[in-house]
C-alpha atoms as a PDB file:
ATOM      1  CA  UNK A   1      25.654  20.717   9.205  1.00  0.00           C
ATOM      2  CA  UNK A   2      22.595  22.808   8.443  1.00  0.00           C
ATOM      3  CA  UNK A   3      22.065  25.031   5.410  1.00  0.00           C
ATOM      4  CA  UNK A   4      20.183  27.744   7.474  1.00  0.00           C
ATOM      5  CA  UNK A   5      16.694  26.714   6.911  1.00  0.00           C
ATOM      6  CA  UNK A   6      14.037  23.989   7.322  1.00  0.00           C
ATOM      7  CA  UNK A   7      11.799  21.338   6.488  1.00  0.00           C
ATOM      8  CA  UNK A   8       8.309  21.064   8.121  1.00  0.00           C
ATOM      9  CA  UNK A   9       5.763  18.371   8.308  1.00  0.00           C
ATOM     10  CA  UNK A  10       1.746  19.113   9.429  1.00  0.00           C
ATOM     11  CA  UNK A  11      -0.680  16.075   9.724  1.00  0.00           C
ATOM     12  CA  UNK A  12      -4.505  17.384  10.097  1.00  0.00           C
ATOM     13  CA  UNK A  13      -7.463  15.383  11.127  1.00  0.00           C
ATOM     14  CA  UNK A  14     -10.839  16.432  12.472  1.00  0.00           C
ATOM     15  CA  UNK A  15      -9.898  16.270  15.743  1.00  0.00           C
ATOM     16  CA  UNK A  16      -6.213  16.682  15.680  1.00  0.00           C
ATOM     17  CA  UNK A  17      -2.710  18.134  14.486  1.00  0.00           C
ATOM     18  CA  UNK A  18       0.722  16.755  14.260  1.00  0.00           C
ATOM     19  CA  UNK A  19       3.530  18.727  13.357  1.00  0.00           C
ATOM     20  CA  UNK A  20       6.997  17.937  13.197  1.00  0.00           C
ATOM     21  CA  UNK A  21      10.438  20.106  11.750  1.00  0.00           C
ATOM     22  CA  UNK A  22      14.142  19.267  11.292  1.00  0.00           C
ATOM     23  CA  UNK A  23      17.078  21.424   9.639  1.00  0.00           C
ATOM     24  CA  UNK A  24      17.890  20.724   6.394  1.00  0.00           C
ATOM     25  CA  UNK A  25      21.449  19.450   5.768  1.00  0.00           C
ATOM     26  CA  UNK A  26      24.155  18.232   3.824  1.00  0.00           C
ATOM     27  CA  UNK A  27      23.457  14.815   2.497  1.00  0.00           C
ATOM     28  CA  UNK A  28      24.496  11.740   3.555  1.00  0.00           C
ATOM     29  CA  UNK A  29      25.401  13.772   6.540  1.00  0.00           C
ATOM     30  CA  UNK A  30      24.573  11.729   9.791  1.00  0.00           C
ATOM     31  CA  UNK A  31      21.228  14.061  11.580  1.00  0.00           C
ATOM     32  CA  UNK A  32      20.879  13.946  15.124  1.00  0.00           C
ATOM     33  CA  UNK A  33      17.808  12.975  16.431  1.00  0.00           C
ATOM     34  CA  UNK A  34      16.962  15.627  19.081  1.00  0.00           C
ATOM     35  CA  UNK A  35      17.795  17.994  16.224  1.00  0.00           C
ATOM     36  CA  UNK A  36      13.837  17.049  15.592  1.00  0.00           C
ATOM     37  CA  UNK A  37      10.926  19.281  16.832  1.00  0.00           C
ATOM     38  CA  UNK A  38       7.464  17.660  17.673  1.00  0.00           C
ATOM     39  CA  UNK A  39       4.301  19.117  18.462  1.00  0.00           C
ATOM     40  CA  UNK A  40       0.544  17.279  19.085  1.00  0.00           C
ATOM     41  CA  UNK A  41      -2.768  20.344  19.096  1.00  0.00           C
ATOM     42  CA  UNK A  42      -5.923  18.257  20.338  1.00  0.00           C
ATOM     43  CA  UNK A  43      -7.826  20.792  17.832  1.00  0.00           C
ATOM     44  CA  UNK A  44      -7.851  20.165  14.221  1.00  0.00           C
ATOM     45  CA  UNK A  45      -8.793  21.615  10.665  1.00  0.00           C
ATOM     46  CA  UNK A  46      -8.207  24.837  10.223  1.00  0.00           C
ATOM     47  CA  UNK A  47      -7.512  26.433  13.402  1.00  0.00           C
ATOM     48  CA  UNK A  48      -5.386  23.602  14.448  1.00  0.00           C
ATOM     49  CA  UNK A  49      -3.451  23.899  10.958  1.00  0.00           C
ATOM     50  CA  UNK A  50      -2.777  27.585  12.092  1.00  0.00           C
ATOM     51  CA  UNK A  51      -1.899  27.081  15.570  1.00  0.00           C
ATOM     52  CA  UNK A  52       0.668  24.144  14.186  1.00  0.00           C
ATOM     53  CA  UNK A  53       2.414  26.749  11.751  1.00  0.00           C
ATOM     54  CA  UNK A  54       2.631  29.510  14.031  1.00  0.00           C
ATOM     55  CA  UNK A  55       4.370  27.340  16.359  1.00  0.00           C
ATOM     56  CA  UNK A  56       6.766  25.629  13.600  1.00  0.00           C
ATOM     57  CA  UNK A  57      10.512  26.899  14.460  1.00  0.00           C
ATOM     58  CA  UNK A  58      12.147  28.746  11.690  1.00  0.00           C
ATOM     59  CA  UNK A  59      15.569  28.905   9.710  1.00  0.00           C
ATOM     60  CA  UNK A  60      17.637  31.487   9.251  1.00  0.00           C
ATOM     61  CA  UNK A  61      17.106  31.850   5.814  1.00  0.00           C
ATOM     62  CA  UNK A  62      13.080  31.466   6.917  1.00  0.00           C
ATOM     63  CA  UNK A  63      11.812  32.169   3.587  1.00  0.00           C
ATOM     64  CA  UNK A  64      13.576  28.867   2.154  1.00  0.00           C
ATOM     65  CA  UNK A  65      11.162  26.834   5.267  1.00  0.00           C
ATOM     66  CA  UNK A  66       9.767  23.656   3.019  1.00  0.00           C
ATOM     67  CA  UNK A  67       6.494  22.667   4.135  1.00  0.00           C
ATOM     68  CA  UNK A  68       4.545  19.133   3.581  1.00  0.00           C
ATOM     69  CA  UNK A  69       0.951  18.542   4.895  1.00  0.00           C
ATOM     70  CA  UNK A  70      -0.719  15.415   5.192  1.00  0.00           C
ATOM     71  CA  UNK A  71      -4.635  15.545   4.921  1.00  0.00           C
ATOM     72  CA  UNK A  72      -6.119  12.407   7.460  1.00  0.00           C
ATOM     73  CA  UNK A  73      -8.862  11.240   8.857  1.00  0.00           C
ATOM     74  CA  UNK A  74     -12.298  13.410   8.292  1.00  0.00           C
ATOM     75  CA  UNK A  75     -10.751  15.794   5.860  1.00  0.00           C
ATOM     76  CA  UNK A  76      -9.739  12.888   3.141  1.00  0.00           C
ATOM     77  CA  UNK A  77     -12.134  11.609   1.603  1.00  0.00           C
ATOM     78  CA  UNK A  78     -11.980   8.395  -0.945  1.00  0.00           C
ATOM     79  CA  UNK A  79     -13.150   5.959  -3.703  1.00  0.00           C
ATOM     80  CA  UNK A  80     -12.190   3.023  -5.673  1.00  0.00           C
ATOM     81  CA  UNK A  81     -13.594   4.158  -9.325  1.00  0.00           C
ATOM     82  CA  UNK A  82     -13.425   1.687 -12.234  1.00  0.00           C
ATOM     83  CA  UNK A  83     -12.077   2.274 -15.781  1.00  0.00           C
ATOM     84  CA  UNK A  84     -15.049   2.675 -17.509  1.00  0.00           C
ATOM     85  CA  UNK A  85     -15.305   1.542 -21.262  1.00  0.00           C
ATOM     86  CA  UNK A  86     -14.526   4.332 -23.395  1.00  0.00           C
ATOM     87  CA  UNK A  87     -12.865   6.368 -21.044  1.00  0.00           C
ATOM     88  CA  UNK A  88      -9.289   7.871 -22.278  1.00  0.00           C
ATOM     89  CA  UNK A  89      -7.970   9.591 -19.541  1.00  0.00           C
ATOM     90  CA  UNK A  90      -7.742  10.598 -15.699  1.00  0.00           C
ATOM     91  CA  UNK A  91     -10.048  13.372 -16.429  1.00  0.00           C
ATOM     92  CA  UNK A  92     -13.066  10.697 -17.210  1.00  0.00           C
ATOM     93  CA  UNK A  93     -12.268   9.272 -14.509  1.00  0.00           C
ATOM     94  CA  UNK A  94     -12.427  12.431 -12.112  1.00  0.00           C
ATOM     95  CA  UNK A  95     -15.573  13.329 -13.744  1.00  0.00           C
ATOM     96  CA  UNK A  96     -17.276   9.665 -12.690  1.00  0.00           C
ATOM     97  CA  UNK A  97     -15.680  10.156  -9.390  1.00  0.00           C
ATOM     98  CA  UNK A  98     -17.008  13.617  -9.202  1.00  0.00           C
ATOM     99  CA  UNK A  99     -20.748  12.017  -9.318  1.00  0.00           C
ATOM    100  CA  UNK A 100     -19.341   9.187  -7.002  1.00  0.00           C
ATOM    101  CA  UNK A 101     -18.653  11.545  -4.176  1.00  0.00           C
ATOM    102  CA  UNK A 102     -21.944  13.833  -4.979  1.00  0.00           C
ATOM    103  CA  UNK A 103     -23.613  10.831  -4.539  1.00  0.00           C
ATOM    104  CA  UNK A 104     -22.254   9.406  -1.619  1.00  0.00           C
ATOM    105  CA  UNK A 105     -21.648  13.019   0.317  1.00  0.00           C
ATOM    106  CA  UNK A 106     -24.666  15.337  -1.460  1.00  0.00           C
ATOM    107  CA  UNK A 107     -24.204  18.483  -1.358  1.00  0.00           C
ATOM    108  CA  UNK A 108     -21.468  18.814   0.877  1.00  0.00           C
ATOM    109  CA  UNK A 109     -19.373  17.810  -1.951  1.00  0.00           C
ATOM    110  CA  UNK A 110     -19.864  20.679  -3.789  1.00  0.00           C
ATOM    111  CA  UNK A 111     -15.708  22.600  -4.272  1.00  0.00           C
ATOM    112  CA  UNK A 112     -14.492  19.026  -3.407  1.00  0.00           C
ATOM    113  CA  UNK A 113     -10.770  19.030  -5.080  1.00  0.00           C
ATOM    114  CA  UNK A 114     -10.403  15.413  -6.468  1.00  0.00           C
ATOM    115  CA  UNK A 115      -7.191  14.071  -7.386  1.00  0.00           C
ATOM    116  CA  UNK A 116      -6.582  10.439  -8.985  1.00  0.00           C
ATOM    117  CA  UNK A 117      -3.940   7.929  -7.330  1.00  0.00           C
ATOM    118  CA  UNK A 118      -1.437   6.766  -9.721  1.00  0.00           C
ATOM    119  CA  UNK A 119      -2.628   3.315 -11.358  1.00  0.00           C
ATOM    120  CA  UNK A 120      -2.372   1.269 -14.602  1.00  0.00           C
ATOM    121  CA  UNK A 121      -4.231   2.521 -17.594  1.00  0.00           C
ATOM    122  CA  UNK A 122      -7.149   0.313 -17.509  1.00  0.00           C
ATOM    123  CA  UNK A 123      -7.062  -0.464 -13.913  1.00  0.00           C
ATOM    124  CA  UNK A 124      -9.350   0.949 -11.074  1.00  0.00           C
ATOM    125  CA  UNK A 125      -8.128   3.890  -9.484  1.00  0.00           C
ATOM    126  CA  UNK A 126      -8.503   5.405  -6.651  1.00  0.00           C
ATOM    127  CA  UNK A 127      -9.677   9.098  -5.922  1.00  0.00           C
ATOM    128  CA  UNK A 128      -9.099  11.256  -3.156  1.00  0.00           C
ATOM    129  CA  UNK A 129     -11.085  14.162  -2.237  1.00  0.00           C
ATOM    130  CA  UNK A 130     -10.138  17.591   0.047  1.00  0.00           C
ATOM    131  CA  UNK A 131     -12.572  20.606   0.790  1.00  0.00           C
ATOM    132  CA  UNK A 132     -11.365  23.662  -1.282  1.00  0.00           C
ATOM    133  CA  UNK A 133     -12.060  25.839   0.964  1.00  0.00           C
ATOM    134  CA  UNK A 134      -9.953  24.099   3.726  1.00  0.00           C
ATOM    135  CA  UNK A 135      -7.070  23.789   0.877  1.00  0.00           C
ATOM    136  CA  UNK A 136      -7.586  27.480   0.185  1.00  0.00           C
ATOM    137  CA  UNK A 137      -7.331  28.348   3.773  1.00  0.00           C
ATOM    138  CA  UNK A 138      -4.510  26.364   4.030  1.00  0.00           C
ATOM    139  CA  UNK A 139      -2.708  27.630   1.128  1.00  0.00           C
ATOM    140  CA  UNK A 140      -3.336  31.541   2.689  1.00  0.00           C
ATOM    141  CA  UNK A 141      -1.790  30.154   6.529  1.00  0.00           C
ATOM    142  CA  UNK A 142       1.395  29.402   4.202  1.00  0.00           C
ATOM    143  CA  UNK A 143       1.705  32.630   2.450  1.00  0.00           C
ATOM    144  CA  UNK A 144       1.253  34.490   5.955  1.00  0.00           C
ATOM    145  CA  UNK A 145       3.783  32.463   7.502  1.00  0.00           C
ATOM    146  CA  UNK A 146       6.321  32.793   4.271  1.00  0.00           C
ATOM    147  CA  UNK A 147       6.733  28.840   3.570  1.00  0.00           C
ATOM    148  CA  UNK A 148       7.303  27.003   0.699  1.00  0.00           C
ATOM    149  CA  UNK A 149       4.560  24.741   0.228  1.00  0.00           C
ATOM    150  CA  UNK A 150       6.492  21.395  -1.583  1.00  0.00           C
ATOM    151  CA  UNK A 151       3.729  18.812  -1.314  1.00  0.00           C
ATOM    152  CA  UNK A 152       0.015  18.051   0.005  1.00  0.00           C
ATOM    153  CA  UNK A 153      -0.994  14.084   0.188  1.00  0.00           C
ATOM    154  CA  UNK A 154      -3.507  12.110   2.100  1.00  0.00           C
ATOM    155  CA  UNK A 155      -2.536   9.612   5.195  1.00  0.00           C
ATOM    156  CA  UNK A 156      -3.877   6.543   3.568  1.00  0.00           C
ATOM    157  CA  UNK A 157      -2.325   6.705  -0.261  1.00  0.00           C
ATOM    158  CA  UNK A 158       0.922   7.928   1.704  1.00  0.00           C
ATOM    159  CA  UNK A 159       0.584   4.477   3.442  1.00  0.00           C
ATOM    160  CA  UNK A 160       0.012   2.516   1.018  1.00  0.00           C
ATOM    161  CA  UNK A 161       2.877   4.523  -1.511  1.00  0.00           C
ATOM    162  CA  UNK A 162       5.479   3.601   1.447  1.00  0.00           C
ATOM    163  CA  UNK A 163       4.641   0.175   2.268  1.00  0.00           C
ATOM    164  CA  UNK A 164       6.334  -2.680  -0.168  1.00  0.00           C
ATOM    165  CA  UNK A 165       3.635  -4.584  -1.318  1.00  0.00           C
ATOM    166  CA  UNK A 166       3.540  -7.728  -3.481  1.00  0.00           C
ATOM    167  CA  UNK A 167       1.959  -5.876  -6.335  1.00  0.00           C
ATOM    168  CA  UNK A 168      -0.077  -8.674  -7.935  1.00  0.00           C
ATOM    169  CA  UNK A 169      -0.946  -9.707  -4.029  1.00  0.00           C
ATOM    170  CA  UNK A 170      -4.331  -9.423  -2.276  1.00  0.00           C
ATOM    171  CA  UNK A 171      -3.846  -6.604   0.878  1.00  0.00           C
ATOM    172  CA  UNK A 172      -5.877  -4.937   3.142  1.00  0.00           C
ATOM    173  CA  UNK A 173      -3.902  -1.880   4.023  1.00  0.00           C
ATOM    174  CA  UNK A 174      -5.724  -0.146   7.119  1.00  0.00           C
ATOM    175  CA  UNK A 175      -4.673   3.074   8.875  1.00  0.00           C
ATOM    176  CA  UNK A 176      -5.473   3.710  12.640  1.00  0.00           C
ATOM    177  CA  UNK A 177      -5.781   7.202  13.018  1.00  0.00           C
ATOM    178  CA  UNK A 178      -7.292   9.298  16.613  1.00  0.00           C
ATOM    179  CA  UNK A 179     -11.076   8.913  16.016  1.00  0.00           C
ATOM    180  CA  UNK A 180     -11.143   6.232  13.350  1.00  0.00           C
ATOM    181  CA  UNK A 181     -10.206   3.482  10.909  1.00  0.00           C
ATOM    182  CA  UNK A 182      -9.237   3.897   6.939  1.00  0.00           C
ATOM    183  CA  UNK A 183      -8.494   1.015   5.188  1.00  0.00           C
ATOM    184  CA  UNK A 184      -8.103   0.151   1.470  1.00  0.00           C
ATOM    185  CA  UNK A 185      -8.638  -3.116  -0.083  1.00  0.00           C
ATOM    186  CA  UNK A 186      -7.010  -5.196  -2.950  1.00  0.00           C
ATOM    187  CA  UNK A 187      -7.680  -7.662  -4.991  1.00  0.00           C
ATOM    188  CA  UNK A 188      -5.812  -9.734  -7.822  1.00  0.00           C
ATOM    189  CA  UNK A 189      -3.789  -6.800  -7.849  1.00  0.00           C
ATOM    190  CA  UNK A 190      -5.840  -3.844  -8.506  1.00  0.00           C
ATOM    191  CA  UNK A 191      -7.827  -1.906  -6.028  1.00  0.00           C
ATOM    192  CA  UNK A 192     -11.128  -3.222  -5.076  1.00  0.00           C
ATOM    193  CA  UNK A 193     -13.347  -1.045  -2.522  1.00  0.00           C
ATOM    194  CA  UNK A 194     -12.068   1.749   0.160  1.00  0.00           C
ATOM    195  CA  UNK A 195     -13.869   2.883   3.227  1.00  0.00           C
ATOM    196  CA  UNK A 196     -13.070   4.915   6.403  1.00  0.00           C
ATOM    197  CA  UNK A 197     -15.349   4.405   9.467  1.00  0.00           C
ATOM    198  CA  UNK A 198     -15.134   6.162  13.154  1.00  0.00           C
ATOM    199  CA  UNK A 199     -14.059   4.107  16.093  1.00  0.00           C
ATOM    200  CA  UNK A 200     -16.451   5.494  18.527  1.00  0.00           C
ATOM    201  CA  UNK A 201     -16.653   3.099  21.274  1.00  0.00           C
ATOM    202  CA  UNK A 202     -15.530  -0.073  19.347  1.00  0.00           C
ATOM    203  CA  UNK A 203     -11.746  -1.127  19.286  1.00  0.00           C
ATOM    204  CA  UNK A 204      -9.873  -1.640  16.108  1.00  0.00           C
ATOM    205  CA  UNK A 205     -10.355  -5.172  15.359  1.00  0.00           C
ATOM    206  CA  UNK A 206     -14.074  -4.421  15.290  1.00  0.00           C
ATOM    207  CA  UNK A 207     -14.094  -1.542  13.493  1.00  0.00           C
ATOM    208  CA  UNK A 208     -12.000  -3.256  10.586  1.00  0.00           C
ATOM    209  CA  UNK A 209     -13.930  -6.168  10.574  1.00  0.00           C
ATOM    210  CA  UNK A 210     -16.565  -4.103   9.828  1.00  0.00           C
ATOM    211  CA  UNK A 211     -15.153  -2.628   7.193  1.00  0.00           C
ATOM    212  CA  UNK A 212     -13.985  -5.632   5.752  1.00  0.00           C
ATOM    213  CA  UNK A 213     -17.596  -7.358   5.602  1.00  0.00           C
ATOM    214  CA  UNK A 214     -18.904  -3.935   3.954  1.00  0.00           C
ATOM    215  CA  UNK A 215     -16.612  -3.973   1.402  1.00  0.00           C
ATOM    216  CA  UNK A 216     -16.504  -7.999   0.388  1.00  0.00           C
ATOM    217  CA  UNK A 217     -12.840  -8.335   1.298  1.00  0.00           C
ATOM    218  CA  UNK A 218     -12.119 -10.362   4.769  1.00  0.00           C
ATOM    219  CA  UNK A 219      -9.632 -12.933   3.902  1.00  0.00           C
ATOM    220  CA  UNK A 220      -6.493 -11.033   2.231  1.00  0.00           C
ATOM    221  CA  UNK A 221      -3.539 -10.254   4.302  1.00  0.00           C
ATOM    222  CA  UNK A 222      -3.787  -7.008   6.545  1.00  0.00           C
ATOM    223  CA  UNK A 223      -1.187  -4.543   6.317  1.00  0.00           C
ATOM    224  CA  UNK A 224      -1.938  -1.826   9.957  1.00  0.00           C
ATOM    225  CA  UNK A 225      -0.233   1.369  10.041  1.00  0.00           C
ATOM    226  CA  UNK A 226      -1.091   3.709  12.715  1.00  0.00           C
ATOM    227  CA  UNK A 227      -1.224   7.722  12.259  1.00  0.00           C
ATOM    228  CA  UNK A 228      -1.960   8.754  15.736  1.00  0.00           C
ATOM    229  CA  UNK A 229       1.975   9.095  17.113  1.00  0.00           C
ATOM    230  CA  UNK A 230       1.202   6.504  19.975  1.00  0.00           C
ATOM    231  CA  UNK A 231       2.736   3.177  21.091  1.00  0.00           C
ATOM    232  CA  UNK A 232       1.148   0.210  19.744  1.00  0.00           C
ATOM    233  CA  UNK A 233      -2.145  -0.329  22.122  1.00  0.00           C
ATOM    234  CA  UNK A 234      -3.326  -3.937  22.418  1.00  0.00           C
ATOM    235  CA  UNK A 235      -6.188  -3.218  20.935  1.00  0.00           C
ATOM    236  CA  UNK A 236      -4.200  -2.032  17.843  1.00  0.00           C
ATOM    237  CA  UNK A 237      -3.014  -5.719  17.069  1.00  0.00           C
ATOM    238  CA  UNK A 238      -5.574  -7.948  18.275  1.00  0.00           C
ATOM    239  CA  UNK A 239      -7.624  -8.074  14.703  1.00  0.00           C
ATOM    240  CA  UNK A 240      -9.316 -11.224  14.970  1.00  0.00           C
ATOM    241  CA  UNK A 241      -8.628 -14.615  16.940  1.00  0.00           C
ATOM    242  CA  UNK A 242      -5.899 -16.832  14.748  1.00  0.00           C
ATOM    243  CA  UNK A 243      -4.994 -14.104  12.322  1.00  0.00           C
ATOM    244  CA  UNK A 244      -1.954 -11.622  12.343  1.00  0.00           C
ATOM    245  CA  UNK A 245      -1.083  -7.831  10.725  1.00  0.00           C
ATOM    246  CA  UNK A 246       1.995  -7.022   9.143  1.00  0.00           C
ATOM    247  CA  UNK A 247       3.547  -3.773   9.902  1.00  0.00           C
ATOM    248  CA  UNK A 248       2.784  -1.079   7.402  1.00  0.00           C
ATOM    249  CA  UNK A 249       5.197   1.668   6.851  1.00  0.00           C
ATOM    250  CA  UNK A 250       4.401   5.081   8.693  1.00  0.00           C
ATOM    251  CA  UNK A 251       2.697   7.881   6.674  1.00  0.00           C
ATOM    252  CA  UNK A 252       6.302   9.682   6.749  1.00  0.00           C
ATOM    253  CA  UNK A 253       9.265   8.929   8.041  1.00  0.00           C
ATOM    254  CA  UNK A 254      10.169  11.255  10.713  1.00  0.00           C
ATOM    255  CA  UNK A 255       6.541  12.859  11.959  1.00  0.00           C
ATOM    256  CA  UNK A 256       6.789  10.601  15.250  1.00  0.00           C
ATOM    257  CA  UNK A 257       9.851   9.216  17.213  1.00  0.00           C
ATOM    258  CA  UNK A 258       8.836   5.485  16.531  1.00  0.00           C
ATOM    259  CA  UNK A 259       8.269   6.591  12.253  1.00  0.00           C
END
């Protein structure tokens, strides 16, 4: 039974929107699965964003509409920054990722909003960065369209947040998006290096091999997760020759029809 309004999911990449919507009901009230709208837009950022939430169906009670957006590939951007000695908070830690980012991005950095991954005190975390100027546009798309904007995350944390991990483990954790490859590496337990790389003409197992040998970490277990809403591709398994990937859990449960 639905309570007259709705609950709406947007995933933007570069390249790419996915946008999915469902009534809200009762709980533990059995949903039906064609109650559930999908939409794909081959055009991403901003103007996809906006052609996604002027297609998103409404509620009756419209202005109760819940809306979650997932930030991917090309528009999140991440590092693994250390605890520093002396530092007493998150905030010394944003300001040393801050100079991370300016560092690694120059200029284009510059109104970056940087948030900080939930960790141990002590431990690495790990930071994740959005254009405030796409967030701002975002955040005016809502108000036009009268949502209620409940929650904006990034593809890879969301991932890696879903997926049960042994938390003292080593892990890869990589996420195949449309035009490229995320993946976040662990070791001993804490984070250890991050890194997102284009596909381009190379298949997966490449392009993660790749990353792997940049960042120091080829032997843990990999964890694959795929944000593109397709059916598994060969190329999307076949990581290296004697080696397997576990399943990682879907950046949210109900975006695609095989979440």
């Amino acid at each position: 039974m639905s309570l007259g309004f709705r609950e709406h999911v947007v995933l933007v990449e570069r390249d790419v929107v996915f946008a999915a919507s469902r009534p809200v009901g009762i709980s533990n009230v059995r949903r039906r699965t064609d109650d559930i709208w999908r939409l794909r837009l081959d055009t991403g950022g901003v103007e996809g964003c906006a052609q996604a939430m002027a297609s998103l169906p409404r509620g009756r009670l419209c202005r109760m509409d819940r809306l979650h957006v997932l930030a991917g590939f090309g528009l999140a951007h991440y590092q693994v920054v250390p605890w520093p000695d002396g530092a007493r908070s998150l905030r010394d830690l944003e300001a040393l990722a801050a100079g991370r980012f300016a560092r690694r991005f120059g200029g284009m950095s510059r109104g970056w909003k940087i948030a900080m991954t939930h960790a141990a005190f002590g431990c690495p975390h790990l930071a994740v960065a959005v254009d405030g100027d796409w967030l701002d546009h975002v955040h005016r798309l809502v108000v036009q369209a009268r949502l209620r904007w409940v929650t904006c995350r990034d593809v890879l944390h969301e991932v890696v947040r879903r997926t049960p991990l042994d938390a003292s483990a080593d892990a890869s954790i990589a996420v195949h998006h449309t035009g490229g490859l995320s993946c976040l590496m662990r070791r001993g337990g804490r984070w250890h290096d991050v890194c997102a790389l284009p596909l381009a003409q190379r298949c997966v197992a490449q392009t993660l091999d790749t990353l792997q040998t940049l960042c120091g970490v080829d032997d843990a277990p990999l964890w694959l997760a795929r944000a593109h809403g397709r059916a598994p591709s060969p190329n999307d398994d076949r990581i290296c020759v004697g080696r397997e990937a576990c399943s990682a859990a879907a950046p949210h449960p109900w975006l695609w029809e095989s979440a």
